[in-house]
N, C-alpha and C. Protein backbone atom coordinates (compact mmCIF):
# COMPACT_ATOMS: atom_id res chain seq x y z
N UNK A 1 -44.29 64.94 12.07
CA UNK A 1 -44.37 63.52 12.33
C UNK A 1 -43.53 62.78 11.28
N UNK A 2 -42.58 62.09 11.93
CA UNK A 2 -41.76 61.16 11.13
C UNK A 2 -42.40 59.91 10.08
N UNK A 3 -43.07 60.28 9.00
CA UNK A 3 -43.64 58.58 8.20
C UNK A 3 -42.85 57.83 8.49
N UNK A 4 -41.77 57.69 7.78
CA UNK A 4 -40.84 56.32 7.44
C UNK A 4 -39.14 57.10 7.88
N UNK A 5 -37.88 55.95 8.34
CA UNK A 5 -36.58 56.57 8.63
C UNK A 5 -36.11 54.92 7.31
N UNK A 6 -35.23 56.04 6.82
CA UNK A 6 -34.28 54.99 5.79
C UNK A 6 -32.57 54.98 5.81
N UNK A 7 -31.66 53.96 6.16
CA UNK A 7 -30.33 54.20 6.50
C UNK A 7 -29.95 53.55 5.14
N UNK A 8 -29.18 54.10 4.67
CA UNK A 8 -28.09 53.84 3.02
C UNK A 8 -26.81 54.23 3.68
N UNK A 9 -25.70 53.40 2.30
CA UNK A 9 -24.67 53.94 2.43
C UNK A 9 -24.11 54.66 1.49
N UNK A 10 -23.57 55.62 1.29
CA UNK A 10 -22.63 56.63 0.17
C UNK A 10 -21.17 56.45 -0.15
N UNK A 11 -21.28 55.63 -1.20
CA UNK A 11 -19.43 55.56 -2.08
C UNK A 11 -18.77 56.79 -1.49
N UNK A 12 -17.53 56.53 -1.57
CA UNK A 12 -16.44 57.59 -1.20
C UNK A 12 -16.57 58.49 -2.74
N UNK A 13 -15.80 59.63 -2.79
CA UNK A 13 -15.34 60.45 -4.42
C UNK A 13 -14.81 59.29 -4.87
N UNK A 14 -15.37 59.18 -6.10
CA UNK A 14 -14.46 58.47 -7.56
C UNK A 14 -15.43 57.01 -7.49
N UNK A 15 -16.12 56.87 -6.34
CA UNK A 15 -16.62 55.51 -7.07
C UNK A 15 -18.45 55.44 -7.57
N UNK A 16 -18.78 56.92 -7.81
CA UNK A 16 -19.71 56.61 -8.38
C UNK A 16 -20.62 57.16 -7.29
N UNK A 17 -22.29 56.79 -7.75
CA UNK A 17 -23.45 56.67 -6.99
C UNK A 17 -23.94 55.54 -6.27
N UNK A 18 -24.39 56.00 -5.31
CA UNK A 18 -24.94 54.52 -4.92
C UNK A 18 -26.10 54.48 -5.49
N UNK A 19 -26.87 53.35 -4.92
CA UNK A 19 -28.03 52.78 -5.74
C UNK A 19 -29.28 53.81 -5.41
N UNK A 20 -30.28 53.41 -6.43
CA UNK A 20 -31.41 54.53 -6.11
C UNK A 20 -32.18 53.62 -5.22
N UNK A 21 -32.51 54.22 -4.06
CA UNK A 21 -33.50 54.16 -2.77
C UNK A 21 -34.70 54.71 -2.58
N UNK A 22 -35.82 53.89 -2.52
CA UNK A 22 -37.12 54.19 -2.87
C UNK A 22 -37.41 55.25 -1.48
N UNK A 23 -38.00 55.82 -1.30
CA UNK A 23 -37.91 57.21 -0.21
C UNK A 23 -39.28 56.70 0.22
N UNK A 24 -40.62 57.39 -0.96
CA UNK A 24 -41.79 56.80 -0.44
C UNK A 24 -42.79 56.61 -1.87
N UNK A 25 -43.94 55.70 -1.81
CA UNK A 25 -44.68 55.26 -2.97
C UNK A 25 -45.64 55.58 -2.29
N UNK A 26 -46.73 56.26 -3.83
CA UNK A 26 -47.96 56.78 -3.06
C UNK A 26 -49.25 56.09 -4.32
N UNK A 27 -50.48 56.71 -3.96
CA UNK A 27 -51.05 56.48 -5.26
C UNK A 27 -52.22 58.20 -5.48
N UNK A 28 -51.57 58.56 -4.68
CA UNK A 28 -52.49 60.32 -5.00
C UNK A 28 -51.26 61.51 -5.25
N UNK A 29 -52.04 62.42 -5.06
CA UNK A 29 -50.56 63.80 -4.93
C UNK A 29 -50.03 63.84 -3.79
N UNK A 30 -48.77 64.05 -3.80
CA UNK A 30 -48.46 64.35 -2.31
C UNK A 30 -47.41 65.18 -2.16
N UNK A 31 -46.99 65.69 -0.96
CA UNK A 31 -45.73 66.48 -0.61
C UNK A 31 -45.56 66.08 0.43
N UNK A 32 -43.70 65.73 0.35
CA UNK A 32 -43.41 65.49 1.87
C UNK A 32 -42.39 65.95 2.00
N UNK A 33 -41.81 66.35 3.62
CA UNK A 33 -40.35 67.15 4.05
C UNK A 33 -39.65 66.17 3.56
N UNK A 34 -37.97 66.17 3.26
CA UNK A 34 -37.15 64.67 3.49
C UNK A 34 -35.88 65.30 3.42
N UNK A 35 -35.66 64.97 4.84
CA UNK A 35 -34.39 65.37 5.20
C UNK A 35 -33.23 64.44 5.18
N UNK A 36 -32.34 64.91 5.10
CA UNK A 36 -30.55 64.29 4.99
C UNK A 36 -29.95 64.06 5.31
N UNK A 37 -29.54 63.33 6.73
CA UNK A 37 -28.31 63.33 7.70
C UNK A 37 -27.08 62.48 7.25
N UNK A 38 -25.80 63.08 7.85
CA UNK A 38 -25.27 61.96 8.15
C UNK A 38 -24.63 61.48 8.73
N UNK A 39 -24.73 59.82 9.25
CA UNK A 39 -24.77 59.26 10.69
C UNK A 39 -22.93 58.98 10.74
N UNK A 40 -22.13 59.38 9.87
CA UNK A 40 -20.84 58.69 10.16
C UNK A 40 -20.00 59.56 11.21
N UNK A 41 -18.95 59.16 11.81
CA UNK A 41 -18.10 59.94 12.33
C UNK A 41 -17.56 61.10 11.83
N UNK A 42 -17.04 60.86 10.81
CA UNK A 42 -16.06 61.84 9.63
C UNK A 42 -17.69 62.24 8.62
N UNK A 43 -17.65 63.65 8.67
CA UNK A 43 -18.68 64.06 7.86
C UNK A 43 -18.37 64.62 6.58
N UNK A 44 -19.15 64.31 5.90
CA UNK A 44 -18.90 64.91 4.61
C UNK A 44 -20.36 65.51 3.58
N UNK A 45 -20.14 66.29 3.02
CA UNK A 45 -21.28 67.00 2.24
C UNK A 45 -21.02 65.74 0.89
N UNK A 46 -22.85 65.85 0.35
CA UNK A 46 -22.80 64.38 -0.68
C UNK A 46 -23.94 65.31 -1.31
N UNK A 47 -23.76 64.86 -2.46
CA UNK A 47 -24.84 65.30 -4.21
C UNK A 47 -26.10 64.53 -3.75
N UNK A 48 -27.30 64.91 -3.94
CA UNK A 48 -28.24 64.31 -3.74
C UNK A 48 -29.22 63.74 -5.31
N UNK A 49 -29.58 63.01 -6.03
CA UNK A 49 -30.40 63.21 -7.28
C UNK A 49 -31.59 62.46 -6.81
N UNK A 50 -33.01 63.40 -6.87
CA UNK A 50 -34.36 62.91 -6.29
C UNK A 50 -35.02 62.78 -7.27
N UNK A 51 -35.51 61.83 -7.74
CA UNK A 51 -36.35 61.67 -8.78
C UNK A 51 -37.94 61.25 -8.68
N UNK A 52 -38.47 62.50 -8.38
CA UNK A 52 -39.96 62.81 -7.67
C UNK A 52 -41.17 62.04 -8.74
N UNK A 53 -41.60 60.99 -7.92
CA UNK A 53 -43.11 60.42 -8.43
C UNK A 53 -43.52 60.96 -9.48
N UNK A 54 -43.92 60.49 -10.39
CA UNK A 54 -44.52 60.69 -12.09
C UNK A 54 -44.18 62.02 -12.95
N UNK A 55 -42.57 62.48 -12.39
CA UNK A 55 -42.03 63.57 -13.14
C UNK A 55 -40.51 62.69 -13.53
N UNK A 56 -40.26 63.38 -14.64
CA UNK A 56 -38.85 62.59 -15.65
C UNK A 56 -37.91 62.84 -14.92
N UNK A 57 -37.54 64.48 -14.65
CA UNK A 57 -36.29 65.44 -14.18
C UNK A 57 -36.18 64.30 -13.34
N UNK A 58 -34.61 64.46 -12.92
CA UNK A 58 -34.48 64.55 -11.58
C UNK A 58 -34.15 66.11 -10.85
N UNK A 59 -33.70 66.12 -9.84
CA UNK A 59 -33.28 67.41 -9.41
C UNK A 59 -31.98 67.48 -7.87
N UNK A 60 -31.32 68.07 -8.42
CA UNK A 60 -30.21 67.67 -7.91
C UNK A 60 -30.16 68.78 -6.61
N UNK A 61 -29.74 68.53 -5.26
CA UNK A 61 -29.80 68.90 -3.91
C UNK A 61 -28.54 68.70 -3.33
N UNK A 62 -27.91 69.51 -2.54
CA UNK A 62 -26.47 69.11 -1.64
C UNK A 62 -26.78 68.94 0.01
N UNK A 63 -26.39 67.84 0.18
CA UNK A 63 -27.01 67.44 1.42
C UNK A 63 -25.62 67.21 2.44
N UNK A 64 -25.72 67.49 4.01
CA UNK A 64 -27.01 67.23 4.35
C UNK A 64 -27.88 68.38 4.25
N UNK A 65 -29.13 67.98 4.53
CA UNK A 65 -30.13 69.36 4.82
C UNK A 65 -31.87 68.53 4.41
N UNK A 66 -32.36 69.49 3.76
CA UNK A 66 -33.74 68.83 4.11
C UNK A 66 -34.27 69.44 2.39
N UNK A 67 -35.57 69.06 2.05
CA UNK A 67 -35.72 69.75 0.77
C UNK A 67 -37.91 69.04 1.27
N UNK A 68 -38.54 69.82 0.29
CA UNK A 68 -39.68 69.24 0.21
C UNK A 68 -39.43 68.60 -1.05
N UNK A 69 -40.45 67.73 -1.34
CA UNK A 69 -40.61 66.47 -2.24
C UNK A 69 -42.41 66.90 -2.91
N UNK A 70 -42.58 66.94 -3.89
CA UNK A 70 -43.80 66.73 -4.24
C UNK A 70 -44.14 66.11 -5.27
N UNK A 71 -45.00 65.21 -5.60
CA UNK A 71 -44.90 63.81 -6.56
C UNK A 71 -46.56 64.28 -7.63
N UNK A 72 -46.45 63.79 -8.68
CA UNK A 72 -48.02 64.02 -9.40
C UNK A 72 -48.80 63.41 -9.04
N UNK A 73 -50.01 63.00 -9.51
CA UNK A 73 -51.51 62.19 -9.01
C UNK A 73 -51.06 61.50 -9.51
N UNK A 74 -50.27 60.21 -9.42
CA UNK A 74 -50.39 58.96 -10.26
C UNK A 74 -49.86 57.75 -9.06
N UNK A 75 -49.64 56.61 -9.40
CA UNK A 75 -49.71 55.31 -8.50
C UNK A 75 -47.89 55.64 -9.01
N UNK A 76 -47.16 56.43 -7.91
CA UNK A 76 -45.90 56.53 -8.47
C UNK A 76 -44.71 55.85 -7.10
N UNK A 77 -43.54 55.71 -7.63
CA UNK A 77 -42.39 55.69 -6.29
C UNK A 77 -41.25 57.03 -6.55
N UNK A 78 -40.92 57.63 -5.12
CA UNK A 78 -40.10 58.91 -5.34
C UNK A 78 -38.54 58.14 -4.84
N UNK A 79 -37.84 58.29 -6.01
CA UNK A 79 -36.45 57.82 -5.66
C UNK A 79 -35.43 58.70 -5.00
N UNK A 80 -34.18 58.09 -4.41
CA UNK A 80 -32.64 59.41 -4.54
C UNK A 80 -31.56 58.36 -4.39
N UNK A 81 -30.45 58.93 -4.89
CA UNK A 81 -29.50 58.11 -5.22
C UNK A 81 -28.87 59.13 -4.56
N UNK A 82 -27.16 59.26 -4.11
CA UNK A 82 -26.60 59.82 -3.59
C UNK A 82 -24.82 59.88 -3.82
N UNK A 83 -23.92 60.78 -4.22
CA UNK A 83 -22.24 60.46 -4.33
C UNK A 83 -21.87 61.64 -2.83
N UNK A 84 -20.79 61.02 -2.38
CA UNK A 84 -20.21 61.83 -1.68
C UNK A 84 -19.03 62.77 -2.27
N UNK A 85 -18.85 63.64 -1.52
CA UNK A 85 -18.20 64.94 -2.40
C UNK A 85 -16.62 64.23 -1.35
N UNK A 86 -16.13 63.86 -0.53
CA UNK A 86 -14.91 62.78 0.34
C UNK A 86 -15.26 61.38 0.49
N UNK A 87 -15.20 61.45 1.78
CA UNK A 87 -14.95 59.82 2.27
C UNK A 87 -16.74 59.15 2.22
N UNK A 88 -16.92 58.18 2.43
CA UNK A 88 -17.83 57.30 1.96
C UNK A 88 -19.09 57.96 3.09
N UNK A 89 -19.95 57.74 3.30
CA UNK A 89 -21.29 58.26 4.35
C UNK A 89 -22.27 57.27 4.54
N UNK A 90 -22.82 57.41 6.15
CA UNK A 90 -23.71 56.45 6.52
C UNK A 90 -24.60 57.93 6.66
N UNK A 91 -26.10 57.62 5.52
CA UNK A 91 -26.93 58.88 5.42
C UNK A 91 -28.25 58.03 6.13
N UNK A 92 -28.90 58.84 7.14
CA UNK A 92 -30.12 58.71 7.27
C UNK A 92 -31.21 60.10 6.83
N UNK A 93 -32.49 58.50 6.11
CA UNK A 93 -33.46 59.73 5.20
C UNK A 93 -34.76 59.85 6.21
N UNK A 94 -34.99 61.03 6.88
CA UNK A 94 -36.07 60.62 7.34
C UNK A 94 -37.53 61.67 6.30
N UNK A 95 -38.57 61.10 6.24
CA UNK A 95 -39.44 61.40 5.67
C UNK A 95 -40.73 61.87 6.92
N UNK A 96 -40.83 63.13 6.18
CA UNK A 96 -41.87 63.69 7.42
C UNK A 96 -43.06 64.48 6.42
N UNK A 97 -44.24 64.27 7.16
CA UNK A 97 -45.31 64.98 6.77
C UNK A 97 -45.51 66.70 7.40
């Protein structure tokens, strides 16, 4: 079951990350699927950095593709920011239980 669908966009190579995008906020433990698409014509593989609910790391993923997410017991938000490895990307995040 799909929770929440999130559409961002991804800088081309050389200009950086885009902004960090809140995925999902909880206030218990949780784990969720969260997968990677992306919606543009011209596809391209992009760096993923997820920075999971009440842990420091981030952890870095090559997308597209899917990864589980699991966050600590705390009142936290799970971020990801994203660079493309070419041309710029329209990524959809969908978040599934």
């Amino acid at each position: 079951m799909v929770l929440k669908e999130i559409q961002t966009w991804v800088p081309p190579l050389g200009l950086g990350w885009s902004k960090w995008i809140n995925i999902i906020s909880h206030y218990t433990k949780g784990s969720y699927i969260v997968e990677f698409k992306s919606l543009s014509n011209v596809k391209s593989t992009f760096d993923i950095e997820v920075r999971e609910g009440g842990k420091t790391m981030t952890r870095k993923i090559i997308g597209p593709g899917k990864t589980r997410i699991t966050s600590s017991n705390c009142a936290c938000i799970t971020r990801a920011r994203f660079s493309s490895h070419t041309v710029g990307q329209n990524i959809l995040i969908l978040v599934k239980v």
